[in-house]
PDB file of N, CA and C in Angstrom:
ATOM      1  N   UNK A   1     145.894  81.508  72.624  1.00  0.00           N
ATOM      2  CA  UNK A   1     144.787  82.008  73.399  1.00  0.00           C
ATOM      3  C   UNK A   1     145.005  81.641  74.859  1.00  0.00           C
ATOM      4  N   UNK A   2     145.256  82.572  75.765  1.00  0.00           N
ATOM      5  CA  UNK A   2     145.337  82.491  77.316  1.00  0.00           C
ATOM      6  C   UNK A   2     144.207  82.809  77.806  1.00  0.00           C
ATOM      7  N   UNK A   3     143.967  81.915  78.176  1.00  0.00           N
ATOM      8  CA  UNK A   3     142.281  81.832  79.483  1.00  0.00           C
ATOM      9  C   UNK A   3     142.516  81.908  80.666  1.00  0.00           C
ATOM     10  N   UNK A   4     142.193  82.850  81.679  1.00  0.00           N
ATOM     11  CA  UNK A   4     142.709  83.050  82.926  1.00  0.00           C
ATOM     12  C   UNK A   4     141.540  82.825  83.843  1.00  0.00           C
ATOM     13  N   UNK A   5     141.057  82.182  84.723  1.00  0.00           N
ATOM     14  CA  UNK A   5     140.563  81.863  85.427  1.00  0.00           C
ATOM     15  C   UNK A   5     140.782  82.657  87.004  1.00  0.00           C
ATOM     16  N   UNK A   6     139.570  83.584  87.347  1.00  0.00           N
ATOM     17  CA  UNK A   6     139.813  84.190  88.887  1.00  0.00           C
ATOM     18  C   UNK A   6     139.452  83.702  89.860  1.00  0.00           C
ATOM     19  N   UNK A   7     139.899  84.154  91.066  1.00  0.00           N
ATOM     20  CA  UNK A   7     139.070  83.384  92.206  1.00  0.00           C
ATOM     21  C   UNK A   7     137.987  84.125  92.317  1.00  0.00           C
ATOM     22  N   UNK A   8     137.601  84.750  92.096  1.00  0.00           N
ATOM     23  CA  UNK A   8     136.204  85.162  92.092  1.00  0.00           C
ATOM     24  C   UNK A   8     135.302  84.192  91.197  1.00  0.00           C
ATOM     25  N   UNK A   9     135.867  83.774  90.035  1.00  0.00           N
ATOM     26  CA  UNK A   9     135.393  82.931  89.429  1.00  0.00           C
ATOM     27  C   UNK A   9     134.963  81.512  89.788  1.00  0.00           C
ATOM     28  N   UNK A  10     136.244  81.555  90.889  1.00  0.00           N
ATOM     29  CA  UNK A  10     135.898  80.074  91.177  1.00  0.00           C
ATOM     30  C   UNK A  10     135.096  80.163  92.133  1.00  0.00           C
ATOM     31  N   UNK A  11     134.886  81.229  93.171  1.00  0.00           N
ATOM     32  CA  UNK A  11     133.658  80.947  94.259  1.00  0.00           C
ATOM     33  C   UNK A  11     132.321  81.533  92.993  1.00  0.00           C
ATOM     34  N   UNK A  12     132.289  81.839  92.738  1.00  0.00           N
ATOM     35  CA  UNK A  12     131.003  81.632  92.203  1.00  0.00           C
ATOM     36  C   UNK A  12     130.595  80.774  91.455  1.00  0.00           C
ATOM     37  N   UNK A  13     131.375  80.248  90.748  1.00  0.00           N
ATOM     38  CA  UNK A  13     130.781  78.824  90.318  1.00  0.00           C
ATOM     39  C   UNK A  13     130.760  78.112  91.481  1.00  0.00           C
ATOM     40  N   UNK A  14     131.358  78.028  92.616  1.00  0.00           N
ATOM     41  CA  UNK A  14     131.259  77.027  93.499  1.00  0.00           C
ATOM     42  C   UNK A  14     129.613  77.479  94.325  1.00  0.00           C
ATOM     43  N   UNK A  15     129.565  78.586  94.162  1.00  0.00           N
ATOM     44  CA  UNK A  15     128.121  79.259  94.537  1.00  0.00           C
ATOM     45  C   UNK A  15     127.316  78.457  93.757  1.00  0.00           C
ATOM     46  N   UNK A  16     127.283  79.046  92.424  1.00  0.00           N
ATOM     47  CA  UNK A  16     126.182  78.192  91.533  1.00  0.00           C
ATOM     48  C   UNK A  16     126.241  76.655  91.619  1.00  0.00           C
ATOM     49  N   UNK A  17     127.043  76.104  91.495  1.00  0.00           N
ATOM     50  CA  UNK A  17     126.907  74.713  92.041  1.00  0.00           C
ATOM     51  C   UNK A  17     126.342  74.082  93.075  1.00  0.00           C
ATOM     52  N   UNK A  18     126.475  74.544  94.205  1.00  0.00           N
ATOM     53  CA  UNK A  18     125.467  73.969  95.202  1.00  0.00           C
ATOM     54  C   UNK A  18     124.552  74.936  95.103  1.00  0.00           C
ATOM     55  N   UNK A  19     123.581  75.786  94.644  1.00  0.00           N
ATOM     56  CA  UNK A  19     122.955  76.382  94.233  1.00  0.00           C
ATOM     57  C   UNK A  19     121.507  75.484  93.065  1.00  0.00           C
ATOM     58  N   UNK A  20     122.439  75.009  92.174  1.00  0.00           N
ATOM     59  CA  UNK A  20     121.862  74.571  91.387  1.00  0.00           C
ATOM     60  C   UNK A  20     121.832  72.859  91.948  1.00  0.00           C
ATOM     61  N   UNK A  21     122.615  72.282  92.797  1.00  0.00           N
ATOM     62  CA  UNK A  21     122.672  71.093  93.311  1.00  0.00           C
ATOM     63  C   UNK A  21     121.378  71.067  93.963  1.00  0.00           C
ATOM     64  N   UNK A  22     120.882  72.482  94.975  1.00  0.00           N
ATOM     65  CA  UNK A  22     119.913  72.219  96.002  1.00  0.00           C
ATOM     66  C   UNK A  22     118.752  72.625  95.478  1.00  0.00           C
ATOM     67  N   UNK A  23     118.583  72.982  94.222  1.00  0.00           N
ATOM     68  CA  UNK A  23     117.074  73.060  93.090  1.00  0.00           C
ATOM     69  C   UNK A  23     116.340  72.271  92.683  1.00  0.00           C
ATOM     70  N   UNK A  24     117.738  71.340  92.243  1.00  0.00           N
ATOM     71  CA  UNK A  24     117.736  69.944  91.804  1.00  0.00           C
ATOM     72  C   UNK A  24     116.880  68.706  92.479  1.00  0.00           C
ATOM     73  N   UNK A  25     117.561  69.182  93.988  1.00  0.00           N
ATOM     74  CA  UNK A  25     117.255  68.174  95.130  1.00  0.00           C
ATOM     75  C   UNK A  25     115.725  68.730  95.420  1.00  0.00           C
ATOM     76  N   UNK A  26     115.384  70.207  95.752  1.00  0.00           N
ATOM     77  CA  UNK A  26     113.955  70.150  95.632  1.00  0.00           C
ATOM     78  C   UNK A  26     112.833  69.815  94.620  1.00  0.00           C
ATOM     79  N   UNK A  27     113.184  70.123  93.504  1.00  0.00           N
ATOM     80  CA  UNK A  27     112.212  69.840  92.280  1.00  0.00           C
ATOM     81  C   UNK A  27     111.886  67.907  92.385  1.00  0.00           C
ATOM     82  N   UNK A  28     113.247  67.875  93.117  1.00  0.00           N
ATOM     83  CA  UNK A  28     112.961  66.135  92.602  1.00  0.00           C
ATOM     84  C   UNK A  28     112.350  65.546  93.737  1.00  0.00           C
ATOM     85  N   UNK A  29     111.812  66.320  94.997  1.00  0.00           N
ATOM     86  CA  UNK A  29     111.067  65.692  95.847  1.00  0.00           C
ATOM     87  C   UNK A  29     109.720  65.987  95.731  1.00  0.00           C
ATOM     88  N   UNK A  30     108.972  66.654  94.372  1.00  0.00           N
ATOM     89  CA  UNK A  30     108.165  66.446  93.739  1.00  0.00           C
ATOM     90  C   UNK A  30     107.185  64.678  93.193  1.00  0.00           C
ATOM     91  N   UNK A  31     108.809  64.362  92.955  1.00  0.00           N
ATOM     92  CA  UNK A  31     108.345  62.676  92.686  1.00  0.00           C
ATOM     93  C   UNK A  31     107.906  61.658  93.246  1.00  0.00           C
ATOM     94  N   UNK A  32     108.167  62.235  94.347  1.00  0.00           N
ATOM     95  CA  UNK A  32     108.790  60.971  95.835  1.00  0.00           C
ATOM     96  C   UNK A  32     107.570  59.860  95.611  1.00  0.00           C
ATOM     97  N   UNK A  33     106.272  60.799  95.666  1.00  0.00           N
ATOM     98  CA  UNK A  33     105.515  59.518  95.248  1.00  0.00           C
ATOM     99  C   UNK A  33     104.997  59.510  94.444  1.00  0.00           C
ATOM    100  N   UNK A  34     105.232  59.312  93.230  1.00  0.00           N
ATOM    101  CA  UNK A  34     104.919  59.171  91.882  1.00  0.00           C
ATOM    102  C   UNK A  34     105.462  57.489  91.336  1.00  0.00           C
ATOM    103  N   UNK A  35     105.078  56.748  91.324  1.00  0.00           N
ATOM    104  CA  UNK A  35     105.611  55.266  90.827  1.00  0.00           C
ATOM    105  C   UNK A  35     106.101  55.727  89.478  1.00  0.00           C
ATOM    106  N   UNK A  36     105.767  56.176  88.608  1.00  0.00           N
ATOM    107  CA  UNK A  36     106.032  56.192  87.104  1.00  0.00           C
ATOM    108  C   UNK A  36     107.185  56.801  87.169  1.00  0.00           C
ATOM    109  N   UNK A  37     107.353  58.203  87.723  1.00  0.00           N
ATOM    110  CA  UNK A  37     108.318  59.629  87.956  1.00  0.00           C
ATOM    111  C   UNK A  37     109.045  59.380  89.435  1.00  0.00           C
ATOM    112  N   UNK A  38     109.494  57.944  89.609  1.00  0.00           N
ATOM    113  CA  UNK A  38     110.690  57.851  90.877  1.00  0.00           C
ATOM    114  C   UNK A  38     111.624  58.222  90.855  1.00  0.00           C
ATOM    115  N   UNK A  39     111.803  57.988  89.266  1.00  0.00           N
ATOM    116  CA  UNK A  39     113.527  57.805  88.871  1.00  0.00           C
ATOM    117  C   UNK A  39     113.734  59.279  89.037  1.00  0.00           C
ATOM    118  N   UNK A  40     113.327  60.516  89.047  1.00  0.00           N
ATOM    119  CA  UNK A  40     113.468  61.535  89.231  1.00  0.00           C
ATOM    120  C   UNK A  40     113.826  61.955  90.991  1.00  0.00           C
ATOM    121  N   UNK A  41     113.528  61.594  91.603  1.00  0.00           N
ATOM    122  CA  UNK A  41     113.255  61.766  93.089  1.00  0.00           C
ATOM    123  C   UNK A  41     114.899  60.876  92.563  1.00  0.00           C
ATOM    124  N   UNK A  42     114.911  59.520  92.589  1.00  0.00           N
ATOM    125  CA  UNK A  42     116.073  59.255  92.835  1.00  0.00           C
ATOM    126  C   UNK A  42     117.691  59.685  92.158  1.00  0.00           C
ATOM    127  N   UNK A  43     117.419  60.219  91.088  1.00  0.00           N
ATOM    128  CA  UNK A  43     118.368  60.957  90.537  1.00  0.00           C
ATOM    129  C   UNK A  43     118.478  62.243  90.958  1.00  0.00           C
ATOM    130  N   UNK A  44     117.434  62.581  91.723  1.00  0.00           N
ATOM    131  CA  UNK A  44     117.903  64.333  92.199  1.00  0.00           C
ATOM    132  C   UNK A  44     118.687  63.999  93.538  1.00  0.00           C
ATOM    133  N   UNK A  45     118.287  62.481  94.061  1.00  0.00           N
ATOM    134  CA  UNK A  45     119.125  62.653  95.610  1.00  0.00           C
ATOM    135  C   UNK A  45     120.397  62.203  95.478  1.00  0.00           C
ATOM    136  N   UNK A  46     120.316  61.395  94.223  1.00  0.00           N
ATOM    137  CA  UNK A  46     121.707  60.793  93.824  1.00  0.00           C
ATOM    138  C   UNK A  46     122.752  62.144  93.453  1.00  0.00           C
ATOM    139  N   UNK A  47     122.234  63.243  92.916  1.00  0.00           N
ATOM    140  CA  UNK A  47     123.341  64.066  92.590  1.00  0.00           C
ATOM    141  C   UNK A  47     124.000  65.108  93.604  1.00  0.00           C
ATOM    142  N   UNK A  48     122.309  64.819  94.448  1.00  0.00           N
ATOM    143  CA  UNK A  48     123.105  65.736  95.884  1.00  0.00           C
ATOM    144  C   UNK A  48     123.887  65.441  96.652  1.00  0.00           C
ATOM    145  N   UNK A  49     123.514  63.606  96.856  1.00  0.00           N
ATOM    146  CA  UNK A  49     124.532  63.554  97.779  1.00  0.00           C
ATOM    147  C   UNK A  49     125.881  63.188  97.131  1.00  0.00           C
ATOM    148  N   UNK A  50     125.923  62.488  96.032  1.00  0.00           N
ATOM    149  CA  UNK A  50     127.492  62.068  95.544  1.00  0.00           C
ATOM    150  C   UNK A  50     127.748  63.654  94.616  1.00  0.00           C
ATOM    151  N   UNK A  51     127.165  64.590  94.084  1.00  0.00           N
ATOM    152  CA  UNK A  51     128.276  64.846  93.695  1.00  0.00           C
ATOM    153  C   UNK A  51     127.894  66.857  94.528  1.00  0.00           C
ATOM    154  N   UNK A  52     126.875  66.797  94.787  1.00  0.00           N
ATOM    155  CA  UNK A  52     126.551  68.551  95.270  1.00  0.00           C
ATOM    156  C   UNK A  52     127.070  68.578  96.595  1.00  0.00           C
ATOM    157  N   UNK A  53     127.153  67.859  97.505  1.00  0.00           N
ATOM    158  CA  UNK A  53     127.214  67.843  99.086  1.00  0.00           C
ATOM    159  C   UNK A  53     129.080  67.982  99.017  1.00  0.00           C
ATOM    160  N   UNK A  54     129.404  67.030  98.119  1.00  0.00           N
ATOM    161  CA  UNK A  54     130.823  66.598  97.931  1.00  0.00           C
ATOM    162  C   UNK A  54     131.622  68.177  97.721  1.00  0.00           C
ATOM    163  N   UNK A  55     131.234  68.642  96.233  1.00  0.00           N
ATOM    164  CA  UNK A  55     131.873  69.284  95.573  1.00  0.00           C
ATOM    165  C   UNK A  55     131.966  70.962  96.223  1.00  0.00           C
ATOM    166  N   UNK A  56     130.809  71.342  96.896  1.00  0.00           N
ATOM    167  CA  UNK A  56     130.368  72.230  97.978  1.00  0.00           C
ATOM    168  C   UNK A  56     131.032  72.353  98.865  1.00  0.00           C
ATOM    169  N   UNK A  57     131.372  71.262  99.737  1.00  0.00           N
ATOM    170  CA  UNK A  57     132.429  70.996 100.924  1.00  0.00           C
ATOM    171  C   UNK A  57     134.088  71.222 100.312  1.00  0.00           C
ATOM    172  N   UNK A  58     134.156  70.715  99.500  1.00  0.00           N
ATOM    173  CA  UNK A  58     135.584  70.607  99.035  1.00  0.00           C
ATOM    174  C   UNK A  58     136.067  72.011  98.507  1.00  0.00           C
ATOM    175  N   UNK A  59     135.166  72.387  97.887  1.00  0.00           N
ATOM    176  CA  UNK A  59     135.553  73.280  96.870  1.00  0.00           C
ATOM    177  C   UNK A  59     135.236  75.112  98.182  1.00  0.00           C
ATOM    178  N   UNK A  60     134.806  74.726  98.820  1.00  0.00           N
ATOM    179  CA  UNK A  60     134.544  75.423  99.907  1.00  0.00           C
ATOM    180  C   UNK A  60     136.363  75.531 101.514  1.00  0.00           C
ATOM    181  N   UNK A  61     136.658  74.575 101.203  1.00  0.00           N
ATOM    182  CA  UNK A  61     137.486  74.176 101.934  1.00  0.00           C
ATOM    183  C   UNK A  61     138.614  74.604 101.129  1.00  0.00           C
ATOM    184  N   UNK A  62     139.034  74.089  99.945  1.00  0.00           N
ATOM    185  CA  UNK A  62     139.997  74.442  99.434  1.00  0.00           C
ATOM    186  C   UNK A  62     140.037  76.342  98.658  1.00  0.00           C
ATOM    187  N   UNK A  63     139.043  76.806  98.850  1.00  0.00           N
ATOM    188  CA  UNK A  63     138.770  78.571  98.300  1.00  0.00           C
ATOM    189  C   UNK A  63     139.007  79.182  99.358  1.00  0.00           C
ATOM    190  N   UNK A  64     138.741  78.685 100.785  1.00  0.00           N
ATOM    191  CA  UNK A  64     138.962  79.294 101.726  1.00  0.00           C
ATOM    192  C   UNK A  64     140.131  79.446 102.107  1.00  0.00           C
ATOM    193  N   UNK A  65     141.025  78.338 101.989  1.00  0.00           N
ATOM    194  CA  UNK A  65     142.471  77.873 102.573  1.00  0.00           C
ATOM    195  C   UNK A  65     143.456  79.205 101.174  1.00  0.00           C
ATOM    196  N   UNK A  66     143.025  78.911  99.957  1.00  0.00           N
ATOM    197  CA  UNK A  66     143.777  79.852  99.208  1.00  0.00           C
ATOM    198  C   UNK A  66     143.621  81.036  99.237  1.00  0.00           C
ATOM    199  N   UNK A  67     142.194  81.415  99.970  1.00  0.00           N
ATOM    200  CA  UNK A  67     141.695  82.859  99.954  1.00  0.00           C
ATOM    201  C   UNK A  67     142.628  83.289 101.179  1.00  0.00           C
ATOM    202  N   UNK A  68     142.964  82.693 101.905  1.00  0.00           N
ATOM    203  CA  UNK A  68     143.986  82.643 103.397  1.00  0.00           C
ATOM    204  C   UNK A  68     145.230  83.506 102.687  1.00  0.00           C
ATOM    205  N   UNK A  69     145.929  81.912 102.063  1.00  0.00           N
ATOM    206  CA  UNK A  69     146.994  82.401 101.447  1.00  0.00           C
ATOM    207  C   UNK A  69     147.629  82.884 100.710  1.00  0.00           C
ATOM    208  N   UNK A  70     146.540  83.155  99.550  1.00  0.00           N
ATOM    209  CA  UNK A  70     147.218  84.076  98.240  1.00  0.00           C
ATOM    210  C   UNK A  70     146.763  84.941  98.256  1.00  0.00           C
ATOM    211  N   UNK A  71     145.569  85.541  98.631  1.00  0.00           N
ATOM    212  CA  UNK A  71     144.761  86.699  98.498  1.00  0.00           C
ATOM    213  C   UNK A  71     145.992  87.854  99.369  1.00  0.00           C
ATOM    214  N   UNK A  72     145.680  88.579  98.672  1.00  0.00           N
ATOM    215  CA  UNK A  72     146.511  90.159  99.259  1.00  0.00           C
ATOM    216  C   UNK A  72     145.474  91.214  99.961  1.00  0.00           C
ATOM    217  N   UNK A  73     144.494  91.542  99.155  1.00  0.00           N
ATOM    218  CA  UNK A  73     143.758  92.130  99.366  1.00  0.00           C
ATOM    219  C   UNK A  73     142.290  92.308  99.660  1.00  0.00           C
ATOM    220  N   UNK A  74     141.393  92.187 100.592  1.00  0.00           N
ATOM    221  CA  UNK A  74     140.266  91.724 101.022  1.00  0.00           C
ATOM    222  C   UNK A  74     139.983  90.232 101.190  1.00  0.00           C
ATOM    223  N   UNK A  75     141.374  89.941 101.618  1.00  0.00           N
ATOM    224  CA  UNK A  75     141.580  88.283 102.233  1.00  0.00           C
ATOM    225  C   UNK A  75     140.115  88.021 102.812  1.00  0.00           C
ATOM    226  N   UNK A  76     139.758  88.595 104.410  1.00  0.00           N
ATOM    227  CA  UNK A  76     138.388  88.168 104.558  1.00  0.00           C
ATOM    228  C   UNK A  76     137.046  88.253 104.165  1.00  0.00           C
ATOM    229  N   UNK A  77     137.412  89.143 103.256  1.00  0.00           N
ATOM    230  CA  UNK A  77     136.033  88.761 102.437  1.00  0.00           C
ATOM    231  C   UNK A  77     135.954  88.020 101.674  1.00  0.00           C
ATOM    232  N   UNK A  78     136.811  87.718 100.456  1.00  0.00           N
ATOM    233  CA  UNK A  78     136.947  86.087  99.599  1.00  0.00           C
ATOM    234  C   UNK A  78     136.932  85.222 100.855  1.00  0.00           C
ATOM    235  N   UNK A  79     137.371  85.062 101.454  1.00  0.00           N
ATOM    236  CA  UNK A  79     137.076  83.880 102.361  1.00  0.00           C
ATOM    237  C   UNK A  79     135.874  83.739 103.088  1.00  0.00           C
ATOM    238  N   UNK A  80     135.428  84.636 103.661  1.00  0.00           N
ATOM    239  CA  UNK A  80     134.134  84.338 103.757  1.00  0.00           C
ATOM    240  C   UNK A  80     133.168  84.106 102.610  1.00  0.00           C
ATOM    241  N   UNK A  81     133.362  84.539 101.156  1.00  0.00           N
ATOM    242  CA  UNK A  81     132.698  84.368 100.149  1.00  0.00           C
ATOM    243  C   UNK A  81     133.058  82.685  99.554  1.00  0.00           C
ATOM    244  N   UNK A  82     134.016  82.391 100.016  1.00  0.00           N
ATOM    245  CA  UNK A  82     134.200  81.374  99.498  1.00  0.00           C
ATOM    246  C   UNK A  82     133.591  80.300 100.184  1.00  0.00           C
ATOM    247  N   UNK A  83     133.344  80.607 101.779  1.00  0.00           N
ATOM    248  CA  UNK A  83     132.772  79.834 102.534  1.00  0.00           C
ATOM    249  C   UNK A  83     131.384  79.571 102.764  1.00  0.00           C
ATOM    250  N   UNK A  84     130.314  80.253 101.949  1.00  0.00           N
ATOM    251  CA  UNK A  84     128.810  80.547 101.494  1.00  0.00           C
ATOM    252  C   UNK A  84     128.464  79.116 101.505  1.00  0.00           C
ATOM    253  N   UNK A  85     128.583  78.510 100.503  1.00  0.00           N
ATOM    254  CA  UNK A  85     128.464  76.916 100.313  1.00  0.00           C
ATOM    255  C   UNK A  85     128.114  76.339 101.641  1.00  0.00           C
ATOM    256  N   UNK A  86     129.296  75.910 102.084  1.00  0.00           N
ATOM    257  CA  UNK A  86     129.459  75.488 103.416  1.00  0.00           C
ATOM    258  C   UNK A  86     128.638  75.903 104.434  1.00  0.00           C
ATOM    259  N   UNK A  87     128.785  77.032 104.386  1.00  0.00           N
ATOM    260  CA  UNK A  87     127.545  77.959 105.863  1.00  0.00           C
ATOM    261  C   UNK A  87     126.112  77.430 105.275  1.00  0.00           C
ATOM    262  N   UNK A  88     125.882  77.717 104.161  1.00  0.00           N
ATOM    263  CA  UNK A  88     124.515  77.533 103.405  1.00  0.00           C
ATOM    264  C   UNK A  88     124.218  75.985 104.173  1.00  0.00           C
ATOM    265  N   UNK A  89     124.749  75.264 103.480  1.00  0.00           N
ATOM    266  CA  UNK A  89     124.648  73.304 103.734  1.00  0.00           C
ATOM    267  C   UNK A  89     124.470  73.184 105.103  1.00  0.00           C
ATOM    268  N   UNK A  90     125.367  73.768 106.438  1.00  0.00           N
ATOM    269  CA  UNK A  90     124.794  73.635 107.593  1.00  0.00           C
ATOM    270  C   UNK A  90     123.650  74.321 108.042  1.00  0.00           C
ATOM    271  N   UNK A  91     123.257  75.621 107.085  1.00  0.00           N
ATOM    272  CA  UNK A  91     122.372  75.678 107.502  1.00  0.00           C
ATOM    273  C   UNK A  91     120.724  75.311 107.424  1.00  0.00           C
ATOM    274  N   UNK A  92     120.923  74.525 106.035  1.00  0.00           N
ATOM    275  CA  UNK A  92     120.063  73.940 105.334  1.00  0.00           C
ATOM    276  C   UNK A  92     119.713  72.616 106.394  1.00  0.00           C
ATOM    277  N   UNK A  93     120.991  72.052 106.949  1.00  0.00           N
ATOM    278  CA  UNK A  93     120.817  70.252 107.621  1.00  0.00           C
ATOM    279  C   UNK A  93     120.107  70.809 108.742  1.00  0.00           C
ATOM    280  N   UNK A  94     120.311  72.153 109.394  1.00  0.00           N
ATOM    281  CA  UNK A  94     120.100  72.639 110.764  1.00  0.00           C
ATOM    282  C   UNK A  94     118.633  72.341 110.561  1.00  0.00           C
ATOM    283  N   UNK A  95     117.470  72.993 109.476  1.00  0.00           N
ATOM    284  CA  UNK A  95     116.128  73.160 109.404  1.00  0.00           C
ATOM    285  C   UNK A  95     115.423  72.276 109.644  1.00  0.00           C
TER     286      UNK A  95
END
């Protein structure tokens, strides 16, 4: 069984990932002051910043750089698609 994995595939999961990273991070500032329901507030910021902020940037950086170099055909648009994440996150810190 051969499983082939596209780059289309991979920017969109890299979409849904900080996607679903920055849902996370809002639902859980629901808690903030809740004494009972903290641990929620603190596990939603814990995943944004160690692993949604991380994986967003990286995975943004490295889709772009391959969308550069392997892509043949509609190079700048995978690359700009790959770069969504990234644009998104600055523009989220900008607000």
């Amino acid at each position: 069984m051969e499983i082939r994995i596209t780059q289309k595939q991979l920017i969109v999961a890299n979409i849904i990932l900080f996607v679903v990273s920055f849902a996370i991070l809002e639902y859980s500032k629901l808690f903030r002051t809740s004494l009972d329901k903290h641990w929620i507030y603190f596990y939603g910021h814990n995943w944004w910043f160690m692993i949604g902020i991380p994986s967003a940037f990286w995975g943004s950086l490295i889709l772009g750089i391959y969308s550069l170099w392997k892509v043949k055909n509609y190079k700048f648009l995978y690359f700009i698609f790959s770069l969504v994440p990234l644009i998104l996150f600055i523009t989220l810190i900008s607000i």
